[in-house]
ModelCIF file with pLDDT and N, C-alpha, C, O atoms, coordinates in Angstrom:
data_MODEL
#
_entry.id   MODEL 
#
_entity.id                         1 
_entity.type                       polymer 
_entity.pdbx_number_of_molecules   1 
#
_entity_poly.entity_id                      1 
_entity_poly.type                           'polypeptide(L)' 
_entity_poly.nstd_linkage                   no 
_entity_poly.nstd_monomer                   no 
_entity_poly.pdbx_seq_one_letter_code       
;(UNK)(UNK)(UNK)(UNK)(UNK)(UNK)(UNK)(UNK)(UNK)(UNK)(UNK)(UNK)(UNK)(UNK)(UNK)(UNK)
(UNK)(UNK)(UNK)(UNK)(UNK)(UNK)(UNK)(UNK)(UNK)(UNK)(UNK)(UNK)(UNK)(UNK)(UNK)(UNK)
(UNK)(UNK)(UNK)(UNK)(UNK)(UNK)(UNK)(UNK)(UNK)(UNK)(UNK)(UNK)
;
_entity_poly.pdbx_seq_one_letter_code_can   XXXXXXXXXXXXXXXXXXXXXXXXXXXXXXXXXXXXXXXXXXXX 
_entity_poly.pdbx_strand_id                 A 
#
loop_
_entity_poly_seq.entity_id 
_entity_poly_seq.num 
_entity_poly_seq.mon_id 
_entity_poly_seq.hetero 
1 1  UNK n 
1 2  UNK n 
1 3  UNK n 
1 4  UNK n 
1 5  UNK n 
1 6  UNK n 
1 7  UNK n 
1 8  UNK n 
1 9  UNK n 
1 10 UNK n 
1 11 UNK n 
1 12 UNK n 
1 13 UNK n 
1 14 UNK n 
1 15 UNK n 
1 16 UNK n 
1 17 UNK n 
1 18 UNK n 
1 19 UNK n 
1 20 UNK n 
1 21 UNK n 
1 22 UNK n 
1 23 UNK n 
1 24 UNK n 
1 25 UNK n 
1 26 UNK n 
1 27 UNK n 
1 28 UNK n 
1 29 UNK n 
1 30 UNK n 
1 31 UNK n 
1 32 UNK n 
1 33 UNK n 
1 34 UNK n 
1 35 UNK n 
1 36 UNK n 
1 37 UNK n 
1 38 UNK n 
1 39 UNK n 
1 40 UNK n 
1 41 UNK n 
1 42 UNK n 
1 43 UNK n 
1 44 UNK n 
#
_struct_asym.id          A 
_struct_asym.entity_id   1 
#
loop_
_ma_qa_metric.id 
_ma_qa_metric.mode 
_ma_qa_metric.name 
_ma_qa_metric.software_group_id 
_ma_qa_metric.type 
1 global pLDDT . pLDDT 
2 local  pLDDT . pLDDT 
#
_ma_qa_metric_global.metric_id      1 
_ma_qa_metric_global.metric_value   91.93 
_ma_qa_metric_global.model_id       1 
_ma_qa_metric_global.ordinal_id     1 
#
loop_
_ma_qa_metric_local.label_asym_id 
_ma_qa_metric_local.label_comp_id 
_ma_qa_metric_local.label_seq_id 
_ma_qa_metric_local.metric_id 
_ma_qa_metric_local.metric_value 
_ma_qa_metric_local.model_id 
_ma_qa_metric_local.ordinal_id 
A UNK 1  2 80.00 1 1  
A UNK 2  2 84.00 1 2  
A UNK 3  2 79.00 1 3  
A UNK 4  2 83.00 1 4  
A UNK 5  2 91.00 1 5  
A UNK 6  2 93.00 1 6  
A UNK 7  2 95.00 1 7  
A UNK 8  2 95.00 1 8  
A UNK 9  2 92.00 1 9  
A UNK 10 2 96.00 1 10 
A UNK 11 2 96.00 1 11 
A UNK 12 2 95.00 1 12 
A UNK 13 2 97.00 1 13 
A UNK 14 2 97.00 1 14 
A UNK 15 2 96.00 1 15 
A UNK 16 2 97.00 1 16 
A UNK 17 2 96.00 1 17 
A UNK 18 2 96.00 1 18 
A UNK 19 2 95.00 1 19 
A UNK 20 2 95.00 1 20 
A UNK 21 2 92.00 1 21 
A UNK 22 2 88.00 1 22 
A UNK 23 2 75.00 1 23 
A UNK 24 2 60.00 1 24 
A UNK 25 2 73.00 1 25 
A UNK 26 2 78.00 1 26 
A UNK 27 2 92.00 1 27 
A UNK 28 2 96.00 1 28 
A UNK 29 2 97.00 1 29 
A UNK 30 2 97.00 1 30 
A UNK 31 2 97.00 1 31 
A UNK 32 2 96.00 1 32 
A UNK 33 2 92.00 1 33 
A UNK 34 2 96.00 1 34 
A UNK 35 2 93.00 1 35 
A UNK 36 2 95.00 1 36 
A UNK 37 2 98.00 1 37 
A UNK 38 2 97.00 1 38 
A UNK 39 2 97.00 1 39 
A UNK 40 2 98.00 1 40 
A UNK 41 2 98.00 1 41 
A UNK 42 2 98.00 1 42 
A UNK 43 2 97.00 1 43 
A UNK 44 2 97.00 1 44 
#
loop_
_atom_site.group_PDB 
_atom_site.id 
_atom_site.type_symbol 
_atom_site.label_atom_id 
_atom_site.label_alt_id 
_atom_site.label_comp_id 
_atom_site.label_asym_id 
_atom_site.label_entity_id 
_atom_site.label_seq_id 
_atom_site.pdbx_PDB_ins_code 
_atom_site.Cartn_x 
_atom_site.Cartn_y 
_atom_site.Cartn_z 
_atom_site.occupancy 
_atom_site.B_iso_or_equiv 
_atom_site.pdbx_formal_charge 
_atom_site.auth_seq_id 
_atom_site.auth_comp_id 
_atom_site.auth_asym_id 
_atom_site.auth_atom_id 
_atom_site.pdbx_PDB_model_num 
ATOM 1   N N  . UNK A 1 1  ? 12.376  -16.753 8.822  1.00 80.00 ? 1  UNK A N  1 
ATOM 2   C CA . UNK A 1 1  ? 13.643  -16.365 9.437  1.00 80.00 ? 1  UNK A CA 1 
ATOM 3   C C  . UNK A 1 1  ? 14.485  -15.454 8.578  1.00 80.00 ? 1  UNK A C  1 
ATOM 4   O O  . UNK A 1 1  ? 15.673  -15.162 8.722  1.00 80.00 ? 1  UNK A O  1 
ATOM 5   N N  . UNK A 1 2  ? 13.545  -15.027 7.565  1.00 84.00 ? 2  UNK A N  1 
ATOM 6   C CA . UNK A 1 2  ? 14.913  -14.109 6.809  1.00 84.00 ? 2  UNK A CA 1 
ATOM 7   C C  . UNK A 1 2  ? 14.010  -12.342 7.112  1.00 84.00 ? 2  UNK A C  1 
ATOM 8   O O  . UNK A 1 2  ? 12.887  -11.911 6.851  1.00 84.00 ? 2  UNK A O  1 
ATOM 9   N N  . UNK A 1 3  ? 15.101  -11.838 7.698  1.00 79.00 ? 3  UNK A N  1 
ATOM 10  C CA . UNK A 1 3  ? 15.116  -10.428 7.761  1.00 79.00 ? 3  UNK A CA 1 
ATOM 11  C C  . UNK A 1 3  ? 14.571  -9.508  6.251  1.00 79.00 ? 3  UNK A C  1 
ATOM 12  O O  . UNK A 1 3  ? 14.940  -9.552  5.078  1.00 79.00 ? 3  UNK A O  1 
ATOM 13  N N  . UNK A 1 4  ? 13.398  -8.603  7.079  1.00 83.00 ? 4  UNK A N  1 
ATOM 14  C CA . UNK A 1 4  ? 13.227  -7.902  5.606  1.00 83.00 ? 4  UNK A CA 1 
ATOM 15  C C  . UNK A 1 4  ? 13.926  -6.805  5.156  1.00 83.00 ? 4  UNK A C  1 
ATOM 16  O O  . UNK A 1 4  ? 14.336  -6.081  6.063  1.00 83.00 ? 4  UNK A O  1 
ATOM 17  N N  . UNK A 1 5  ? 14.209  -6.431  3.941  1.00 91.00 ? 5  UNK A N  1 
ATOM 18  C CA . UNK A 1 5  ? 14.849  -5.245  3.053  1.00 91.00 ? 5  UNK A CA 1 
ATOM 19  C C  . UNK A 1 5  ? 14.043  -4.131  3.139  1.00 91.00 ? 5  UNK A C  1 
ATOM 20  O O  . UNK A 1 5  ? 12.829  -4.319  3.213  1.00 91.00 ? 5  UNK A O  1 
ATOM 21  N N  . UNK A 1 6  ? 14.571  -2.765  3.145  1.00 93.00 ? 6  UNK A N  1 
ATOM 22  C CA . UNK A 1 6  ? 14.343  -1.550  3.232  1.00 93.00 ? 6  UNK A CA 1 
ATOM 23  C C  . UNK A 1 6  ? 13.026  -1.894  1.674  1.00 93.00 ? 6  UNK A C  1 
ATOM 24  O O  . UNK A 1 6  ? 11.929  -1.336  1.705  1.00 93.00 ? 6  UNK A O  1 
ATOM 25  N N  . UNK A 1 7  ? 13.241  -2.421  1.010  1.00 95.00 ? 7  UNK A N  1 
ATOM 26  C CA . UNK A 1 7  ? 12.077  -2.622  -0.427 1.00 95.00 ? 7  UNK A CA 1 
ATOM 27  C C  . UNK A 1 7  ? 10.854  -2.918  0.331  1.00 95.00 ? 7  UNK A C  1 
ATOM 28  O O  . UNK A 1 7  ? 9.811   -2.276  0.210  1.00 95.00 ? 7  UNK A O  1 
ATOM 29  N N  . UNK A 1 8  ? 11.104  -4.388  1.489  1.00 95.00 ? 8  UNK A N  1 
ATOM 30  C CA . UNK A 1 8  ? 10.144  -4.596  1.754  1.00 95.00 ? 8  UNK A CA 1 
ATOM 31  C C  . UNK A 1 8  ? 9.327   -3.680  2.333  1.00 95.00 ? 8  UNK A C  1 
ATOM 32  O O  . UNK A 1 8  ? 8.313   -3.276  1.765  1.00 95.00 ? 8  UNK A O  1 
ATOM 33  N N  . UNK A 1 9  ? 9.792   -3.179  3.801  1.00 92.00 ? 9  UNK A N  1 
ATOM 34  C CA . UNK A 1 9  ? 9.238   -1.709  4.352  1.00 92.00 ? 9  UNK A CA 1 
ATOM 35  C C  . UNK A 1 9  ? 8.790   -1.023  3.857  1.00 92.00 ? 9  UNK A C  1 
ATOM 36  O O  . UNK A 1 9  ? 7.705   -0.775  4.381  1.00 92.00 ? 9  UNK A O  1 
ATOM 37  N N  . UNK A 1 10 ? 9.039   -0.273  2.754  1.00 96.00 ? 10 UNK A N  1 
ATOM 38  C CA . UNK A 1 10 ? 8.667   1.102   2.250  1.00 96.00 ? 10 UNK A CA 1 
ATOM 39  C C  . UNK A 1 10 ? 7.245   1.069   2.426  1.00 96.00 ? 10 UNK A C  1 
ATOM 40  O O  . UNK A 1 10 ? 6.549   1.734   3.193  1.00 96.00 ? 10 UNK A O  1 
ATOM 41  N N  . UNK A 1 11 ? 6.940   0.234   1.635  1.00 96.00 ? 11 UNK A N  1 
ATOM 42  C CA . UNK A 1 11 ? 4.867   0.061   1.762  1.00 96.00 ? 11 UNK A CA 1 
ATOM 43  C C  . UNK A 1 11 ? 4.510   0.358   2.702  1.00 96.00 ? 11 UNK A C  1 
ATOM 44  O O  . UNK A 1 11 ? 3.948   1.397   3.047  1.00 96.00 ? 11 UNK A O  1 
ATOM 45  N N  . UNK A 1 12 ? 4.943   -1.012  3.554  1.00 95.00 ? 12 UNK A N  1 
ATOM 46  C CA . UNK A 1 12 ? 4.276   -0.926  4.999  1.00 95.00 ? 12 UNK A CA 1 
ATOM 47  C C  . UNK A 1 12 ? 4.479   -0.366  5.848  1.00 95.00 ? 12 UNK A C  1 
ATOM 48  O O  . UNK A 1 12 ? 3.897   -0.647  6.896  1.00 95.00 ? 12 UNK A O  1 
ATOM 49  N N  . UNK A 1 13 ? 5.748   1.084   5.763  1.00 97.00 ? 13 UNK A N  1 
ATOM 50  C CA . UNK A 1 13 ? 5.756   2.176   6.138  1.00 97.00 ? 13 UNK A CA 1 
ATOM 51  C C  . UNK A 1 13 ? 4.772   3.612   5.689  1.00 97.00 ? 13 UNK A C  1 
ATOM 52  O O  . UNK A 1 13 ? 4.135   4.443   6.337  1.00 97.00 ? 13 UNK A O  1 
ATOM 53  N N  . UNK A 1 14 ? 4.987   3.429   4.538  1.00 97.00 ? 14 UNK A N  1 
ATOM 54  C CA . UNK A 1 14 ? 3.709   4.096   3.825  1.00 97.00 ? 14 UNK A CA 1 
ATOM 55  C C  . UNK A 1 14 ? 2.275   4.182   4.876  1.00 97.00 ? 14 UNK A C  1 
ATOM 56  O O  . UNK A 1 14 ? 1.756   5.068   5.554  1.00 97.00 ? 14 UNK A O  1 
ATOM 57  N N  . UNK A 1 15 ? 1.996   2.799   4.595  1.00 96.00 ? 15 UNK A N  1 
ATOM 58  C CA . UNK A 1 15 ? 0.692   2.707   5.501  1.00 96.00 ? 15 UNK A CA 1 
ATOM 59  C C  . UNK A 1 15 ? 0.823   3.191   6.627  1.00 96.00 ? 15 UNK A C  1 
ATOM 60  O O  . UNK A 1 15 ? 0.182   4.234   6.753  1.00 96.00 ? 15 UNK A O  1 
ATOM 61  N N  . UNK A 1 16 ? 1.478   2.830   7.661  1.00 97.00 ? 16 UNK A N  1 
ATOM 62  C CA . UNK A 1 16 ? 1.288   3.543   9.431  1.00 97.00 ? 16 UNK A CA 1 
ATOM 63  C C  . UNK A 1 16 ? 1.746   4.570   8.851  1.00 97.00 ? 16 UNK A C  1 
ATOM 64  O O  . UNK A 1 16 ? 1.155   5.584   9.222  1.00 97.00 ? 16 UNK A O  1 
ATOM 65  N N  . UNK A 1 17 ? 2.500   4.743   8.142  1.00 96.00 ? 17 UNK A N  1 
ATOM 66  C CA . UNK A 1 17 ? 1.912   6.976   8.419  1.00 96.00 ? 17 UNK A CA 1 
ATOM 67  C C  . UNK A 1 17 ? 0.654   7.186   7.657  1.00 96.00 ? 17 UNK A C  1 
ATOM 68  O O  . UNK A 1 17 ? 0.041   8.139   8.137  1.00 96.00 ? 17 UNK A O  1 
ATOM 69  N N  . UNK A 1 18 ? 0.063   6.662   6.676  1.00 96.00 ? 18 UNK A N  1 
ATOM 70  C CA . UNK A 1 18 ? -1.354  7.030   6.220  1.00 96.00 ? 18 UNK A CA 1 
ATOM 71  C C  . UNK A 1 18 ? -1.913  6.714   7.488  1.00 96.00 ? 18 UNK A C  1 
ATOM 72  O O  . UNK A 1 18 ? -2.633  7.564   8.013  1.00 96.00 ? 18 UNK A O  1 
ATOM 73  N N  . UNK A 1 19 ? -1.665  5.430   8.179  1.00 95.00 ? 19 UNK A N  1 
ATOM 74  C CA . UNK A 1 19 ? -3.072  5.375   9.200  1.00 95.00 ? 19 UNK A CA 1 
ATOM 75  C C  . UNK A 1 19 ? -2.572  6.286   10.865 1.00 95.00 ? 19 UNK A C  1 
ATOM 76  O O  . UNK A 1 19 ? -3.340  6.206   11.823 1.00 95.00 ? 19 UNK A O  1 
ATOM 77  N N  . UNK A 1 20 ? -1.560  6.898   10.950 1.00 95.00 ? 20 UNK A N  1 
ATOM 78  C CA . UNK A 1 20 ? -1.581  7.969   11.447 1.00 95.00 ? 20 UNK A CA 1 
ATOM 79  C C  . UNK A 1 20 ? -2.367  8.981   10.765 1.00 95.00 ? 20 UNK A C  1 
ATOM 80  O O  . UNK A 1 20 ? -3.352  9.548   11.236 1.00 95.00 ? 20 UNK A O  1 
ATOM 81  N N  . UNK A 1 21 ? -1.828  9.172   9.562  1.00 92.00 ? 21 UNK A N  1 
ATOM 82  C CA . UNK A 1 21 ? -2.084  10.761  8.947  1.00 92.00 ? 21 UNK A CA 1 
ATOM 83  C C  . UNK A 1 21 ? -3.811  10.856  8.947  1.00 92.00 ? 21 UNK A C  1 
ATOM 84  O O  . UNK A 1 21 ? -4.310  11.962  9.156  1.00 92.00 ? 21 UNK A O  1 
ATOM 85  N N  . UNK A 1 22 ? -4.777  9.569   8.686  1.00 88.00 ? 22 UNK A N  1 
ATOM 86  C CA . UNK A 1 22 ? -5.982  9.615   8.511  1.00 88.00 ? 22 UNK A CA 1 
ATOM 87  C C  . UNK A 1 22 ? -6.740  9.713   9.486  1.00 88.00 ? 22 UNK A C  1 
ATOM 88  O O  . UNK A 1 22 ? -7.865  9.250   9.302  1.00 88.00 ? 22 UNK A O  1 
ATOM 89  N N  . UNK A 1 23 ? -6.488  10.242  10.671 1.00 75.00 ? 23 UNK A N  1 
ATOM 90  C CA . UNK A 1 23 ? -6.980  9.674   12.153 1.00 75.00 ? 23 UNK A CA 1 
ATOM 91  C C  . UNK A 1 23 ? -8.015  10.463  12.345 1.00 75.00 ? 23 UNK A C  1 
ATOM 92  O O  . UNK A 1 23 ? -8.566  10.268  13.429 1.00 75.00 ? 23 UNK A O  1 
ATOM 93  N N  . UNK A 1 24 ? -8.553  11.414  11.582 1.00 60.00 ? 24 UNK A N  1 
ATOM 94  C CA . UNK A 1 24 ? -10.098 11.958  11.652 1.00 60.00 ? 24 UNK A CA 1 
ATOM 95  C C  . UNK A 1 24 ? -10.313 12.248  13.229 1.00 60.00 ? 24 UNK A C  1 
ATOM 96  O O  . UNK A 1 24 ? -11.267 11.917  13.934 1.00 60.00 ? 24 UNK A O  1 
ATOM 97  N N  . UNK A 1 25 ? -8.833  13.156  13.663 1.00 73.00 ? 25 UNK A N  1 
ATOM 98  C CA . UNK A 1 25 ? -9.255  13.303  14.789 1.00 73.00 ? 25 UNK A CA 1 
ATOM 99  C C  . UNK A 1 25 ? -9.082  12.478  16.031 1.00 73.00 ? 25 UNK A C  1 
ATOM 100 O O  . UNK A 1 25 ? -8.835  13.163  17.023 1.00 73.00 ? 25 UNK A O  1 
ATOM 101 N N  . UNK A 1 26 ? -9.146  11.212  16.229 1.00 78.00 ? 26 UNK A N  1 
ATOM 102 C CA . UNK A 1 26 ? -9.340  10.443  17.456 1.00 78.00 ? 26 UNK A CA 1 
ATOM 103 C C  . UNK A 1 26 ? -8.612  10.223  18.071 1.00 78.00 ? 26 UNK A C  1 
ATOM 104 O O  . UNK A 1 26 ? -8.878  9.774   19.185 1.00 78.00 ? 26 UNK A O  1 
ATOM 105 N N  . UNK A 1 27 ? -7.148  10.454  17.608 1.00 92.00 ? 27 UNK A N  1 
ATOM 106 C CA . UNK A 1 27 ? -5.714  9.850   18.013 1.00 92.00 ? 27 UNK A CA 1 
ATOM 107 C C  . UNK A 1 27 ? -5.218  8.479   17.906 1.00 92.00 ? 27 UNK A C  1 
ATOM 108 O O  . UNK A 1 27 ? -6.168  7.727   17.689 1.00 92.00 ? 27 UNK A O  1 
ATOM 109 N N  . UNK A 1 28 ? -4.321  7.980   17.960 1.00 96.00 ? 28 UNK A N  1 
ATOM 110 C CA . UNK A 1 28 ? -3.820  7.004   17.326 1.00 96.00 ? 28 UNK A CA 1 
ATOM 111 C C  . UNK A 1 28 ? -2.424  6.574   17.926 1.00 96.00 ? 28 UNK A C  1 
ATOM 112 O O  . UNK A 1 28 ? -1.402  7.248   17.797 1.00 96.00 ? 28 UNK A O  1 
ATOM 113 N N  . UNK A 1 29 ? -2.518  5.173   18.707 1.00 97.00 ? 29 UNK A N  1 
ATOM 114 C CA . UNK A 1 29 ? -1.059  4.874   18.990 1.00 97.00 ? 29 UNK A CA 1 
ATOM 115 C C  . UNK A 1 29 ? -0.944  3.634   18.229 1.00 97.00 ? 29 UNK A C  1 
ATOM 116 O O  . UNK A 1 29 ? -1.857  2.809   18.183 1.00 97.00 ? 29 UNK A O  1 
ATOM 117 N N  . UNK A 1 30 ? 0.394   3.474   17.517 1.00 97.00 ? 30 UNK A N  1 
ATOM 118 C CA . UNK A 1 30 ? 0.480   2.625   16.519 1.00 97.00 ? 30 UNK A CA 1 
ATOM 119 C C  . UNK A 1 30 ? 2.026   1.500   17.066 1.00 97.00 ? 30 UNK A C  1 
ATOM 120 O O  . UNK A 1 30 ? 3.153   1.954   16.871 1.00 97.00 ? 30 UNK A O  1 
ATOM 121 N N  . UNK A 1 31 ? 1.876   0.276   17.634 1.00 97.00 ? 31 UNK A N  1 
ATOM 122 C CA . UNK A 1 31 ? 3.142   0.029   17.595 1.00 97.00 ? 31 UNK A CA 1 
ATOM 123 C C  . UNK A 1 31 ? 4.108   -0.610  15.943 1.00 97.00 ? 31 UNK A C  1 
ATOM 124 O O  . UNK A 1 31 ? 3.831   -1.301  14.962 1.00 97.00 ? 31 UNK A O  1 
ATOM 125 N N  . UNK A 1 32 ? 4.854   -0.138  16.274 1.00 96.00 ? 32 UNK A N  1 
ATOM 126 C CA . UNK A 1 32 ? 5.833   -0.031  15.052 1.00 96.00 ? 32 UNK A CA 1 
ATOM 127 C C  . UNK A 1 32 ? 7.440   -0.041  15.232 1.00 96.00 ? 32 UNK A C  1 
ATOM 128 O O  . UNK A 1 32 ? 8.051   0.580   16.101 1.00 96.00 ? 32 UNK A O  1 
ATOM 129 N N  . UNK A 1 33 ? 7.957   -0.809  14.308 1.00 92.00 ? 33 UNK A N  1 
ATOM 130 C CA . UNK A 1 33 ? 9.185   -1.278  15.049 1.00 92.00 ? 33 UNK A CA 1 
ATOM 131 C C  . UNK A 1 33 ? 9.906   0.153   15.186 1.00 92.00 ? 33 UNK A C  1 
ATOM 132 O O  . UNK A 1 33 ? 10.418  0.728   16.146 1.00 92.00 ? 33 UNK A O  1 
ATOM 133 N N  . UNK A 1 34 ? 9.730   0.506   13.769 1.00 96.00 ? 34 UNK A N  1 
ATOM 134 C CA . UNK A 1 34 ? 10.450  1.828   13.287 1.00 96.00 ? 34 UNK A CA 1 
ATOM 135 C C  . UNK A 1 34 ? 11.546  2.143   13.527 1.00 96.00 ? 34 UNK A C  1 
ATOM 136 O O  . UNK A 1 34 ? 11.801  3.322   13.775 1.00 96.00 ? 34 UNK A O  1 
ATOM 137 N N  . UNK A 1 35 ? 12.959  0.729   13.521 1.00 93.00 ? 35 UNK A N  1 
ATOM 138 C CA . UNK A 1 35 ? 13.944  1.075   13.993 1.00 93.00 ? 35 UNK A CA 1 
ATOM 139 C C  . UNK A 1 35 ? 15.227  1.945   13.662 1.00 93.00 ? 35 UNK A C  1 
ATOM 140 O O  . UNK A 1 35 ? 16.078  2.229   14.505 1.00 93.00 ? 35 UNK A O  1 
ATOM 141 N N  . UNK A 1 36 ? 15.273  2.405   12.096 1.00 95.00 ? 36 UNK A N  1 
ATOM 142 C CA . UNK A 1 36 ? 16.480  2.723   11.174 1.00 95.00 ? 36 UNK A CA 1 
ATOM 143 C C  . UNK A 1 36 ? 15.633  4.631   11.302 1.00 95.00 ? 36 UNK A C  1 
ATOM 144 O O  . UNK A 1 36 ? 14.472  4.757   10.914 1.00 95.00 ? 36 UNK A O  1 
ATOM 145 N N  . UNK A 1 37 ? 16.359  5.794   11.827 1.00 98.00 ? 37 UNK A N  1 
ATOM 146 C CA . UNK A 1 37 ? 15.818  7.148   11.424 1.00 98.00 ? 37 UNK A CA 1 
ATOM 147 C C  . UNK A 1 37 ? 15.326  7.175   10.033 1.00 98.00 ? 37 UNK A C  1 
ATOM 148 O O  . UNK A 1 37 ? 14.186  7.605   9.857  1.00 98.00 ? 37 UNK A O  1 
ATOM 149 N N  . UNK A 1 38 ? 16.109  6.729   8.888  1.00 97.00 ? 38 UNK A N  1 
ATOM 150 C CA . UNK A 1 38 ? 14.722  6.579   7.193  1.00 97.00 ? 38 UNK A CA 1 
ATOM 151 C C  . UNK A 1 38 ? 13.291  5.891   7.489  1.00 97.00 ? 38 UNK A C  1 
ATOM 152 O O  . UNK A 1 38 ? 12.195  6.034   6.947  1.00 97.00 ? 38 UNK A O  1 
ATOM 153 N N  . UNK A 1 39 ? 13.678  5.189   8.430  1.00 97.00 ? 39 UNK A N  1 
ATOM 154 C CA . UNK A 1 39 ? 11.955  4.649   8.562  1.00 97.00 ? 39 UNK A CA 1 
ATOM 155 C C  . UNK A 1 39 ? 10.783  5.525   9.254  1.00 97.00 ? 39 UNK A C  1 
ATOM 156 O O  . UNK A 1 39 ? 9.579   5.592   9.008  1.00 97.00 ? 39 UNK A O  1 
ATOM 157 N N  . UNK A 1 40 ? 11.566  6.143   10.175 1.00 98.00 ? 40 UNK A N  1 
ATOM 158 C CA . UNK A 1 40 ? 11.119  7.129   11.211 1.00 98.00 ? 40 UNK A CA 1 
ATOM 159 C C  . UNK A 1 40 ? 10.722  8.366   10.207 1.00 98.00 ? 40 UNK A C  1 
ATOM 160 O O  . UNK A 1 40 ? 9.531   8.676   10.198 1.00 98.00 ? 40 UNK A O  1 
ATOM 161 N N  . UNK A 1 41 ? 11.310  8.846   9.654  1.00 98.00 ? 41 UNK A N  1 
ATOM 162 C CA . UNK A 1 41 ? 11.284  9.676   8.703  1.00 98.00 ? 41 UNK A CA 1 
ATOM 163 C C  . UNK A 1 41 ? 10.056  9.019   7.657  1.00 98.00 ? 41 UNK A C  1 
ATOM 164 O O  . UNK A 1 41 ? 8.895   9.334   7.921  1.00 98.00 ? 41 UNK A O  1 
ATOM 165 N N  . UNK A 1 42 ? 10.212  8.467   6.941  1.00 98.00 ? 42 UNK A N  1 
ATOM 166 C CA . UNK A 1 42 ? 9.335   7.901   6.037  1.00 98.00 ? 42 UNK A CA 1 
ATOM 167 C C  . UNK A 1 42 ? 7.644   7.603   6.808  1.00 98.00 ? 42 UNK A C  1 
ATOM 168 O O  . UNK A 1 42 ? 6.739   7.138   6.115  1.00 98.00 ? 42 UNK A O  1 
ATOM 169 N N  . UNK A 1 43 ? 7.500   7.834   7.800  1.00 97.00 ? 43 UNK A N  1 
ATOM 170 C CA . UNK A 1 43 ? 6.081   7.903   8.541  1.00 97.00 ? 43 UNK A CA 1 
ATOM 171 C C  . UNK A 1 43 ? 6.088   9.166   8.840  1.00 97.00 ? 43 UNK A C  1 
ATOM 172 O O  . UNK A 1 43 ? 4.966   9.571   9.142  1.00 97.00 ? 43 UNK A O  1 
ATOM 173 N N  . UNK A 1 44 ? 7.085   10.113  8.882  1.00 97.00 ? 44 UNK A N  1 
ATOM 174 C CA . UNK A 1 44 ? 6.150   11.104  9.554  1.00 97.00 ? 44 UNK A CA 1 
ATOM 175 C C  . UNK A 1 44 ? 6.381   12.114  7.864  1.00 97.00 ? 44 UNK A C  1 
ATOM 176 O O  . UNK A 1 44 ? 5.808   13.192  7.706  1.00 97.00 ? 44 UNK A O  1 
#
């Protein structure tokens, strides 16, 4: 029940844009909360 910190995210923002960015092509829909524009930003 405790809400995570922008610390926590960063990583696991990291990742869904690597596993966007790695898509070798096939396309890729990823759900993701991605609610704050820095997060939005930080994937693409």
């Amino acid at each position: 029940g405790e809400p995570l910190t922008d610390d926590d995210r960063w990583p696991w923002l990291d990742e869904v844009g690597r596993r966007l960015a790695n898509d070798a092509g096939r396309g890729t829909v990823i759900a993701c909360s991605a609610l704050r524009r820095a997060y939005r930003d930080r994937i693409r």
